[in-house]
PDB file of N, CA and C in Angstrom:
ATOM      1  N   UNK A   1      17.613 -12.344 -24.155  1.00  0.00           N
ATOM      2  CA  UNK A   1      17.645 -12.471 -22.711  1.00  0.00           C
ATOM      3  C   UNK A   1      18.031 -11.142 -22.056  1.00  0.00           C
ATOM      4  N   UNK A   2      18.989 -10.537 -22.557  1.00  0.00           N
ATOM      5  CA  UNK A   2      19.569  -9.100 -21.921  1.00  0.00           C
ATOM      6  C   UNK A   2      18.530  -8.091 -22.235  1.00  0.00           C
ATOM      7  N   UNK A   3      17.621  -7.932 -23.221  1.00  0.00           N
ATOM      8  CA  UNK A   3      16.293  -7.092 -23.284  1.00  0.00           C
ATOM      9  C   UNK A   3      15.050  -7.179 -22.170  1.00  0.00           C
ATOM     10  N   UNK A   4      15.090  -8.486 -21.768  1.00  0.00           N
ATOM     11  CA  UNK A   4      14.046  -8.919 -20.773  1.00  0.00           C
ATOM     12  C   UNK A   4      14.492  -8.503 -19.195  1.00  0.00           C
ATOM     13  N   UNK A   5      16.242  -8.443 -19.242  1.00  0.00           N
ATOM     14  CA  UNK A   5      16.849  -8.542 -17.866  1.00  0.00           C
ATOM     15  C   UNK A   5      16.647  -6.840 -17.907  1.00  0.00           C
ATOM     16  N   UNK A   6      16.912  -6.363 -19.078  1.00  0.00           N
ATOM     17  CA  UNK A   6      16.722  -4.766 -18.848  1.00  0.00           C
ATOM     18  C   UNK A   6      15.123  -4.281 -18.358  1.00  0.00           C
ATOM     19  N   UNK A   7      14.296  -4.872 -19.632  1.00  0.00           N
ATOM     20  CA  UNK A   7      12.708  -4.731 -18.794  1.00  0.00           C
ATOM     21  C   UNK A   7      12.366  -4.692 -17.820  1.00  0.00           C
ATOM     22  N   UNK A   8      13.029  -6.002 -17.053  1.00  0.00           N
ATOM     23  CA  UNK A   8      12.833  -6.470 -15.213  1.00  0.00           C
ATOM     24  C   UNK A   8      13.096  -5.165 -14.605  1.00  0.00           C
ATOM     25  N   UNK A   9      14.443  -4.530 -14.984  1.00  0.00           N
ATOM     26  CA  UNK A   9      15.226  -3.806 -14.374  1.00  0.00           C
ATOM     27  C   UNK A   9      14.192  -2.193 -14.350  1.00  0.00           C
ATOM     28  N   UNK A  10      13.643  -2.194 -15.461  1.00  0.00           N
ATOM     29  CA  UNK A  10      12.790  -1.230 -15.574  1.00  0.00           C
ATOM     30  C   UNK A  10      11.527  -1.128 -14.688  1.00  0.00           C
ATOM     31  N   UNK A  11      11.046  -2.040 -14.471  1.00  0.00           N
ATOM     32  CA  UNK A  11       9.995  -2.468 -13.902  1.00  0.00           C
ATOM     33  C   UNK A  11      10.608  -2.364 -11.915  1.00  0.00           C
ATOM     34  N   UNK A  12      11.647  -2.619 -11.623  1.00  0.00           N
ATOM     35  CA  UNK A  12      12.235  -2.674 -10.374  1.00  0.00           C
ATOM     36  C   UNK A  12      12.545  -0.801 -10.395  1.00  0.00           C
ATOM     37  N   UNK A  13      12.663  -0.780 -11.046  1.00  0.00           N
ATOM     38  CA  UNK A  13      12.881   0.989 -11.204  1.00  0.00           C
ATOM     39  C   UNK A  13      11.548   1.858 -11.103  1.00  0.00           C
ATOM     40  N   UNK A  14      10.671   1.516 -11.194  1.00  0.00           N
ATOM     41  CA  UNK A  14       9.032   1.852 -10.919  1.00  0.00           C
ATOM     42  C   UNK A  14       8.967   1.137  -9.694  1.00  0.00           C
ATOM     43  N   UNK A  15       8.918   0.676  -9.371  1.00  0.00           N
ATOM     44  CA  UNK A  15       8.459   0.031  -8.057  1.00  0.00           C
ATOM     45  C   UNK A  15       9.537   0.618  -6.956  1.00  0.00           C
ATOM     46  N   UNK A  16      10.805   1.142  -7.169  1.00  0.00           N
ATOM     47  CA  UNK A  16      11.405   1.860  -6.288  1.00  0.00           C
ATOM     48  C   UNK A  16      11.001   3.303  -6.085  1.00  0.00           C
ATOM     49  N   UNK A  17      10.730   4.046  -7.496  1.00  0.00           N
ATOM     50  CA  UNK A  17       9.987   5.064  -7.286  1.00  0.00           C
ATOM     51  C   UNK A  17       9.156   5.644  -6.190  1.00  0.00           C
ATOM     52  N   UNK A  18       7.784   4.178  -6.869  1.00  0.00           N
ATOM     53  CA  UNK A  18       6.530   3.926  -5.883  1.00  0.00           C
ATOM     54  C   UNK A  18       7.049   4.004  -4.140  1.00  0.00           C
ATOM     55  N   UNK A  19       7.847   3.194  -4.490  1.00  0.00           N
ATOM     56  CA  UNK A  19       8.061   3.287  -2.962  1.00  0.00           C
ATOM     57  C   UNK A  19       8.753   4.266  -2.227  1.00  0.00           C
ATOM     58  N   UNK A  20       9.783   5.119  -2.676  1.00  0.00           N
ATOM     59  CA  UNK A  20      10.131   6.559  -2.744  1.00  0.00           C
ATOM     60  C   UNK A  20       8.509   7.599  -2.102  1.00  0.00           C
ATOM     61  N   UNK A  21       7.964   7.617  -2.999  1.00  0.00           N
ATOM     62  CA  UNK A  21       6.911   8.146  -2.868  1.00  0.00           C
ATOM     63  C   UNK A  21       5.761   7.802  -2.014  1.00  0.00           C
ATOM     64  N   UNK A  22       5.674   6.530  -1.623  1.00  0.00           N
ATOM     65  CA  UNK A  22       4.915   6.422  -0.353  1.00  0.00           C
ATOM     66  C   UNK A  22       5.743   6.535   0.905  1.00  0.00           C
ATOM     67  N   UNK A  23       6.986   6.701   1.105  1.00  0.00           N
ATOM     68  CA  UNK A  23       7.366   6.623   2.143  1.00  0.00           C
ATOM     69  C   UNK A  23       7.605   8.348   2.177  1.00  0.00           C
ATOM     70  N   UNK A  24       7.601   9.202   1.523  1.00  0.00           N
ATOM     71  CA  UNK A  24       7.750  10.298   1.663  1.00  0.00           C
ATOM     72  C   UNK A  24       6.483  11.148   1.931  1.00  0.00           C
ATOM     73  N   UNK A  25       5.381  10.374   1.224  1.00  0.00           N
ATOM     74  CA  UNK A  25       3.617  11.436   1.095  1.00  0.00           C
ATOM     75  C   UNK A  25       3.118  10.311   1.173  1.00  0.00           C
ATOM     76  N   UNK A  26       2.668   9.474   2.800  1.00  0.00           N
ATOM     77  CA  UNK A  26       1.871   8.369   2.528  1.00  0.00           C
ATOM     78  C   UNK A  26       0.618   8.593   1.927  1.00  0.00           C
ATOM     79  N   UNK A  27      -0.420   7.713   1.418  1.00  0.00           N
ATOM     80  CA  UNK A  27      -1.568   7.977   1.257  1.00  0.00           C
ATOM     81  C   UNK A  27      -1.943   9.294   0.135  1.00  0.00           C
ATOM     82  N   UNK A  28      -0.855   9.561  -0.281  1.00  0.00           N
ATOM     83  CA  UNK A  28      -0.876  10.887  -1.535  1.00  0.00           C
ATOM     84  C   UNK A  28      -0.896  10.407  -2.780  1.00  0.00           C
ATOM     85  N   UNK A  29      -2.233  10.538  -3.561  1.00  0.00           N
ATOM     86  CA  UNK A  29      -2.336  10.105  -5.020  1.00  0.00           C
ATOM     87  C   UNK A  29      -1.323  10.693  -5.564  1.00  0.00           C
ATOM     88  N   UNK A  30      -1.356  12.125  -5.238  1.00  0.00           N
ATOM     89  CA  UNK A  30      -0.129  13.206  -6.512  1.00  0.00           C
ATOM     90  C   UNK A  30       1.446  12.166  -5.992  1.00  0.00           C
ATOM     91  N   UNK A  31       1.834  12.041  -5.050  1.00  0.00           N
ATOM     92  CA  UNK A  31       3.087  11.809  -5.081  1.00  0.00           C
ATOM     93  C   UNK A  31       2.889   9.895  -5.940  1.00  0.00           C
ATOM     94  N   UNK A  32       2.384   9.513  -6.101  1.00  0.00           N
ATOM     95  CA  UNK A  32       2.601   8.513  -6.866  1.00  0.00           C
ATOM     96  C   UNK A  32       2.338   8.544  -7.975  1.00  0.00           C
ATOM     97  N   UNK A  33       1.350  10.054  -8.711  1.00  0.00           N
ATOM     98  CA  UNK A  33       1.486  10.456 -10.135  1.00  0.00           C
ATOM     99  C   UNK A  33       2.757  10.904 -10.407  1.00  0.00           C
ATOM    100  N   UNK A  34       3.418  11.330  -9.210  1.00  0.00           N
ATOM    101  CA  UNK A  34       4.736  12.363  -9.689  1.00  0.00           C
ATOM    102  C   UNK A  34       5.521  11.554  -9.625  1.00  0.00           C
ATOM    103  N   UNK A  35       5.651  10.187  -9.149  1.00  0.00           N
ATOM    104  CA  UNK A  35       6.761   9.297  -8.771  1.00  0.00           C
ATOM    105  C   UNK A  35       6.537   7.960 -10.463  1.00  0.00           C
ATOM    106  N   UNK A  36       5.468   8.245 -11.048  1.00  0.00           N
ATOM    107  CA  UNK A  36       5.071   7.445 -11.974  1.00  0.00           C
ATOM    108  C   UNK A  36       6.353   8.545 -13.072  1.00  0.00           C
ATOM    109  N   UNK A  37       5.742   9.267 -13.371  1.00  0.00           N
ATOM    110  CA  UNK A  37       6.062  10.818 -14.159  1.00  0.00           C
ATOM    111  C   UNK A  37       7.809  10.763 -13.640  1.00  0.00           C
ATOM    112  N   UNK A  38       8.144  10.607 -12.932  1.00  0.00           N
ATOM    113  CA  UNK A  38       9.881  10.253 -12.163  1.00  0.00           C
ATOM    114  C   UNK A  38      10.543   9.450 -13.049  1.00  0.00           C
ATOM    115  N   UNK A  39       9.549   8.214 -13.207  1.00  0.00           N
ATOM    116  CA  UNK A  39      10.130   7.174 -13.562  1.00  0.00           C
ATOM    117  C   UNK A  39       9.854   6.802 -14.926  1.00  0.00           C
ATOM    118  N   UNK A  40       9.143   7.857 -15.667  1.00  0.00           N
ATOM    119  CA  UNK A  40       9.306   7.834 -17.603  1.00  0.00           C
ATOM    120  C   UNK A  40       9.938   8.400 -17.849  1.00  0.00           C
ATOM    121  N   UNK A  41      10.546   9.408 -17.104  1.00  0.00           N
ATOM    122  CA  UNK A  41      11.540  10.245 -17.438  1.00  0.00           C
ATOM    123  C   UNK A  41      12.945   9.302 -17.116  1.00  0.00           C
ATOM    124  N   UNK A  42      13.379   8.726 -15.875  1.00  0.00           N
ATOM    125  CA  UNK A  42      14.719   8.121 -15.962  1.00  0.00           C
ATOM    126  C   UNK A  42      14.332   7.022 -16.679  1.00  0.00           C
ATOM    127  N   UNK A  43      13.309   6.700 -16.900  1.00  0.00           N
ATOM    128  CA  UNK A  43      13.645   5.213 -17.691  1.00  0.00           C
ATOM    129  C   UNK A  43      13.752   5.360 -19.052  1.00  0.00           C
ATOM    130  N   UNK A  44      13.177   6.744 -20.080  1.00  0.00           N
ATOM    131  CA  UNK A  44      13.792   7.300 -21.000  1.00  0.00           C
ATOM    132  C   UNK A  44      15.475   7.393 -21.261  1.00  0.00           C
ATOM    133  N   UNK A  45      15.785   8.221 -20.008  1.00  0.00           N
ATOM    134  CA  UNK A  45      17.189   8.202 -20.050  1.00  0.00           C
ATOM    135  C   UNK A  45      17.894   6.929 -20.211  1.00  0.00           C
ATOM    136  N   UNK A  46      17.465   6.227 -19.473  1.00  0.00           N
ATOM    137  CA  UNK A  46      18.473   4.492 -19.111  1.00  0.00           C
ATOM    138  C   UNK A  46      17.924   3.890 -20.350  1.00  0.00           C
ATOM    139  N   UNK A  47      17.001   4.249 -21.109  1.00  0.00           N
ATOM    140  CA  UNK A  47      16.783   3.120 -22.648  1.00  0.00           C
ATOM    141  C   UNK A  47      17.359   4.205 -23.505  1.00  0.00           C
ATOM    142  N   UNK A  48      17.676   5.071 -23.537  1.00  0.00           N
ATOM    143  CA  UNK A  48      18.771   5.938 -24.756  1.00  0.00           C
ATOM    144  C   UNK A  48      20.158   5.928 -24.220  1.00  0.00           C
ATOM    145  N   UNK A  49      20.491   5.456 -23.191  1.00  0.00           N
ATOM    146  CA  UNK A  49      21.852   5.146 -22.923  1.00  0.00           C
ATOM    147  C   UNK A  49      22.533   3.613 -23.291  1.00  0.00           C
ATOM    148  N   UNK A  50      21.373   2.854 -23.103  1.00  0.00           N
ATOM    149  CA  UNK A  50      21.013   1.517 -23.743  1.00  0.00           C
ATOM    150  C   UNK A  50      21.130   1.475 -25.028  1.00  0.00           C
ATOM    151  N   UNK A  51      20.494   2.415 -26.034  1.00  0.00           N
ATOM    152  CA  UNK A  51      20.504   2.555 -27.422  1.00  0.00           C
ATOM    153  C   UNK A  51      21.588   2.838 -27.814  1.00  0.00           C
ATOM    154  N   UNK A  52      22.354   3.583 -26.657  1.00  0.00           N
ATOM    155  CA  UNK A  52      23.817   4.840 -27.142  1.00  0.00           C
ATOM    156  C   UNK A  52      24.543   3.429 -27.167  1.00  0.00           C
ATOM    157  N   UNK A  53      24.550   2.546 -26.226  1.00  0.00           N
ATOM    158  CA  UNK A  53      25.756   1.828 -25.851  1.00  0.00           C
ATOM    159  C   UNK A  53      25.904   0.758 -26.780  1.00  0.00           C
ATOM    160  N   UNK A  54      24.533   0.276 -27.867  1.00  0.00           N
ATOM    161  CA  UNK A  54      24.483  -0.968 -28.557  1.00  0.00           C
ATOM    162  C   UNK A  54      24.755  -0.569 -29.880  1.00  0.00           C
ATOM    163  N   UNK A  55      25.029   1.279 -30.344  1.00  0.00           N
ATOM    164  CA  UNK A  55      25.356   1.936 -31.143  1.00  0.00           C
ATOM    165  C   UNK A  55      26.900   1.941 -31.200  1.00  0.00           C
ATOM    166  N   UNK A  56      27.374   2.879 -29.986  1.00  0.00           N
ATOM    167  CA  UNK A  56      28.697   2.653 -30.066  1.00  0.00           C
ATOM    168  C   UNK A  56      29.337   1.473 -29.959  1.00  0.00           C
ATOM    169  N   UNK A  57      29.035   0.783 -29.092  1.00  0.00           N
ATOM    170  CA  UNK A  57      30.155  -0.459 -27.926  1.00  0.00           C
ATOM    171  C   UNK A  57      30.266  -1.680 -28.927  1.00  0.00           C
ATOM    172  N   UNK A  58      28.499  -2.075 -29.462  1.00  0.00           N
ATOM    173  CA  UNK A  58      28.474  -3.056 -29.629  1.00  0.00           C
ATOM    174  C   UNK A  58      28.238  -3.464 -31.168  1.00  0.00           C
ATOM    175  N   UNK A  59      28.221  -2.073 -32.052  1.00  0.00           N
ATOM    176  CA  UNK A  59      28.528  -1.919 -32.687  1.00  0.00           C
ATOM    177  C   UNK A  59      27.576  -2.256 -34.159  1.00  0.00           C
ATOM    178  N   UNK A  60      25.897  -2.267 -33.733  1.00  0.00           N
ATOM    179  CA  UNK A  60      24.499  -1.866 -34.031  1.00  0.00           C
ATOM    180  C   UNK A  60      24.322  -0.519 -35.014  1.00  0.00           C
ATOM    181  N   UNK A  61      23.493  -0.768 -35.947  1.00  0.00           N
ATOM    182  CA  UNK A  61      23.201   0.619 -36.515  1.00  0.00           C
ATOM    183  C   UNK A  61      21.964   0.867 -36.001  1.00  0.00           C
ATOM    184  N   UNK A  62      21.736   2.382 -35.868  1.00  0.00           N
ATOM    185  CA  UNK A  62      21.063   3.020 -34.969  1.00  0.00           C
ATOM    186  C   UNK A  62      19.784   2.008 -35.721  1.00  0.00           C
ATOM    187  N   UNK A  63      19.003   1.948 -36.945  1.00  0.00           N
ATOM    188  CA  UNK A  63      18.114   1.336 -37.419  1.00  0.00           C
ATOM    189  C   UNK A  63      17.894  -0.083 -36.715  1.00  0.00           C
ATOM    190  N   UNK A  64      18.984  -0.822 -35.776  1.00  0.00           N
ATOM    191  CA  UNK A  64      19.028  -2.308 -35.873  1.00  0.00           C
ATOM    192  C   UNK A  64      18.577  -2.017 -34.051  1.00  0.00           C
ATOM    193  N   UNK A  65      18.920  -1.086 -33.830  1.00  0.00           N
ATOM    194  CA  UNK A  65      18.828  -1.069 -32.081  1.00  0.00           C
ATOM    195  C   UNK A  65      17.669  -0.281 -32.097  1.00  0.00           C
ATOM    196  N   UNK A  66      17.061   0.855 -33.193  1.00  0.00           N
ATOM    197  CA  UNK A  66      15.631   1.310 -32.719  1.00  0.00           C
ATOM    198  C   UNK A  66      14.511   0.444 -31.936  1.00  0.00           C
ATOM    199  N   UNK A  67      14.141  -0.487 -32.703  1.00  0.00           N
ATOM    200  CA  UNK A  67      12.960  -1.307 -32.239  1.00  0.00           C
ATOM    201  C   UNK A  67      13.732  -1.863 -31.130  1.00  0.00           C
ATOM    202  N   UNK A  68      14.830  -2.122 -30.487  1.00  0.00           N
ATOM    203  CA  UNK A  68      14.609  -2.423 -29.333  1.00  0.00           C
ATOM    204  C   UNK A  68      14.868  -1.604 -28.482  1.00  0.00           C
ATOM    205  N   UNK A  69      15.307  -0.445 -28.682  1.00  0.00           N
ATOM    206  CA  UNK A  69      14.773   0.680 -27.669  1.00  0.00           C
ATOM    207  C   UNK A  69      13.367   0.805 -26.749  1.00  0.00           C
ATOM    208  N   UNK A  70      12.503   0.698 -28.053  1.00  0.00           N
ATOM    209  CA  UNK A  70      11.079   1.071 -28.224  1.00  0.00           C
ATOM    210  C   UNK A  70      10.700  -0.102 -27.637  1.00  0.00           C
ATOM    211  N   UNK A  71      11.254  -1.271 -27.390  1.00  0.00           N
ATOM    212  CA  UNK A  71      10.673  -2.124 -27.165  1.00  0.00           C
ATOM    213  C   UNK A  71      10.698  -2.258 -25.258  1.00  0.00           C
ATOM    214  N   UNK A  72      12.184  -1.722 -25.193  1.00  0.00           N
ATOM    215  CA  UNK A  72      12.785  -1.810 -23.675  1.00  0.00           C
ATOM    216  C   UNK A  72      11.962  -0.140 -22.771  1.00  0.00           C
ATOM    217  N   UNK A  73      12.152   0.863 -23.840  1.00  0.00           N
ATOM    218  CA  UNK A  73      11.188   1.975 -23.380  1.00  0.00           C
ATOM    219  C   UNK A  73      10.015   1.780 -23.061  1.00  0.00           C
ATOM    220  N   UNK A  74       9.093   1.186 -24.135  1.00  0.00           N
ATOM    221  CA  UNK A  74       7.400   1.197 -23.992  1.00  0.00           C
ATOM    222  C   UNK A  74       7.207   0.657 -22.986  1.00  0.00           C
ATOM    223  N   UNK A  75       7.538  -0.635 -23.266  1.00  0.00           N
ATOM    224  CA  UNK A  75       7.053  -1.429 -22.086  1.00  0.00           C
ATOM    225  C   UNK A  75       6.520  -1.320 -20.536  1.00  0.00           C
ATOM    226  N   UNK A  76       7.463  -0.838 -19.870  1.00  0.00           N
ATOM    227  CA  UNK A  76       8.002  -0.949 -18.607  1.00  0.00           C
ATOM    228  C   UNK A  76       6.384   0.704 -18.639  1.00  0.00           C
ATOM    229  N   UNK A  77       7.206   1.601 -19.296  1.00  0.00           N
ATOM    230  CA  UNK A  77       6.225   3.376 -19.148  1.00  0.00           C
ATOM    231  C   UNK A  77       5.266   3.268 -19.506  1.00  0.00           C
ATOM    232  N   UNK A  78       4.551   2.242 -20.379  1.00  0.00           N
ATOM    233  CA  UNK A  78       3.214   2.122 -20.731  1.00  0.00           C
ATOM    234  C   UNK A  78       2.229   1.411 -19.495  1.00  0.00           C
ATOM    235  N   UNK A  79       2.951   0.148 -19.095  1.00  0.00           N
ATOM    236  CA  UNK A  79       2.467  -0.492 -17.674  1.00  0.00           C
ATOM    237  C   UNK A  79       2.398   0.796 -16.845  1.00  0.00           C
ATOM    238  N   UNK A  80       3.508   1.367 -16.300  1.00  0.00           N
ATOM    239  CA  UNK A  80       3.543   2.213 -15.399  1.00  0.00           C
ATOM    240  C   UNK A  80       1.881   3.273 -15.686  1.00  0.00           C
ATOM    241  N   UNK A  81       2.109   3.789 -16.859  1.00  0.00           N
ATOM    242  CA  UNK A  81       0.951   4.843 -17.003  1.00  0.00           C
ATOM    243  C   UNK A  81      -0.219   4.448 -16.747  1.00  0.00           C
ATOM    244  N   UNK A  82      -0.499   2.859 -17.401  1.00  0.00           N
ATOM    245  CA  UNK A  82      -1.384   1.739 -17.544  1.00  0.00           C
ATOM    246  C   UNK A  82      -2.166   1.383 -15.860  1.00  0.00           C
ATOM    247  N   UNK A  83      -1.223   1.006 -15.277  1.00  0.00           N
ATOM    248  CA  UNK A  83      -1.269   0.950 -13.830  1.00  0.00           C
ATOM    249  C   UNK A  83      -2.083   2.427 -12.955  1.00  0.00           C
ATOM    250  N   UNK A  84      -1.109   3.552 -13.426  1.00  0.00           N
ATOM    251  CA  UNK A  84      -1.503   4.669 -12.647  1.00  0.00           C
ATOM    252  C   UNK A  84      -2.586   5.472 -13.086  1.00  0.00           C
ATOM    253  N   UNK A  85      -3.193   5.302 -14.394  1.00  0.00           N
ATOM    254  CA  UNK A  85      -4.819   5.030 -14.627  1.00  0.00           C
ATOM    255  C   UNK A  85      -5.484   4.250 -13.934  1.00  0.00           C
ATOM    256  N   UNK A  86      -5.247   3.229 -13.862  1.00  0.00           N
ATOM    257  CA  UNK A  86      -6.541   2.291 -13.446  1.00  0.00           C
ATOM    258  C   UNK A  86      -6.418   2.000 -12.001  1.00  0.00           C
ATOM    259  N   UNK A  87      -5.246   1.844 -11.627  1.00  0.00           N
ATOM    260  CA  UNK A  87      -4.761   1.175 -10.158  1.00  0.00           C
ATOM    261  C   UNK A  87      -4.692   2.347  -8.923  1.00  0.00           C
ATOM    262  N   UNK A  88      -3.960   3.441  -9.371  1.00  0.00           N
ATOM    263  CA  UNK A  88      -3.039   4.107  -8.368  1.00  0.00           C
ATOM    264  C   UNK A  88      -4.035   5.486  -8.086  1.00  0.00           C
TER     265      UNK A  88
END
């Protein structure tokens, strides 16, 4: 359940971007490539802080929390890229 609430969270984190970026360059393809490109980069950060925290805190070996890194990373940045190919 807490992998899915993080996903959501990822996904609300792209869509704030997006909206960052239209309210700053309406009607600008680049600012919603650059606001896509924004948001693989912090959402990298926030799923290795995620990884850091289920390493240290919770007390995971890095092997047991990989795949769900990868799982909480891909997701969310693959849609995003996925999207800003075809959609944006």
């Amino acid at each position: 359940m807490r992998t899915l609430v993080i996903i959501a969270g990822g996904l609300v984190l792209w869509g704030a971007c997006l909206a960052v970026a239209r309210f700053c360059a309406p009607a600008s393809a680049s600012a919603l490539s650059t606001a896509t490109a924004v948001f693989v980069a912090l959402w990298l950060l926030a799923a290795a802080a995620n990884l850091w925290l289920g390493v240290t805190r919770a007390g995971y070996t890095v092997r047991e929390e990989l795949p769900i890194f990868l799982l909480i990373f891909l997701l969310p940045a693959a849609l995003a890229a996925f999207a800003q190919w075809k959609v944006l």
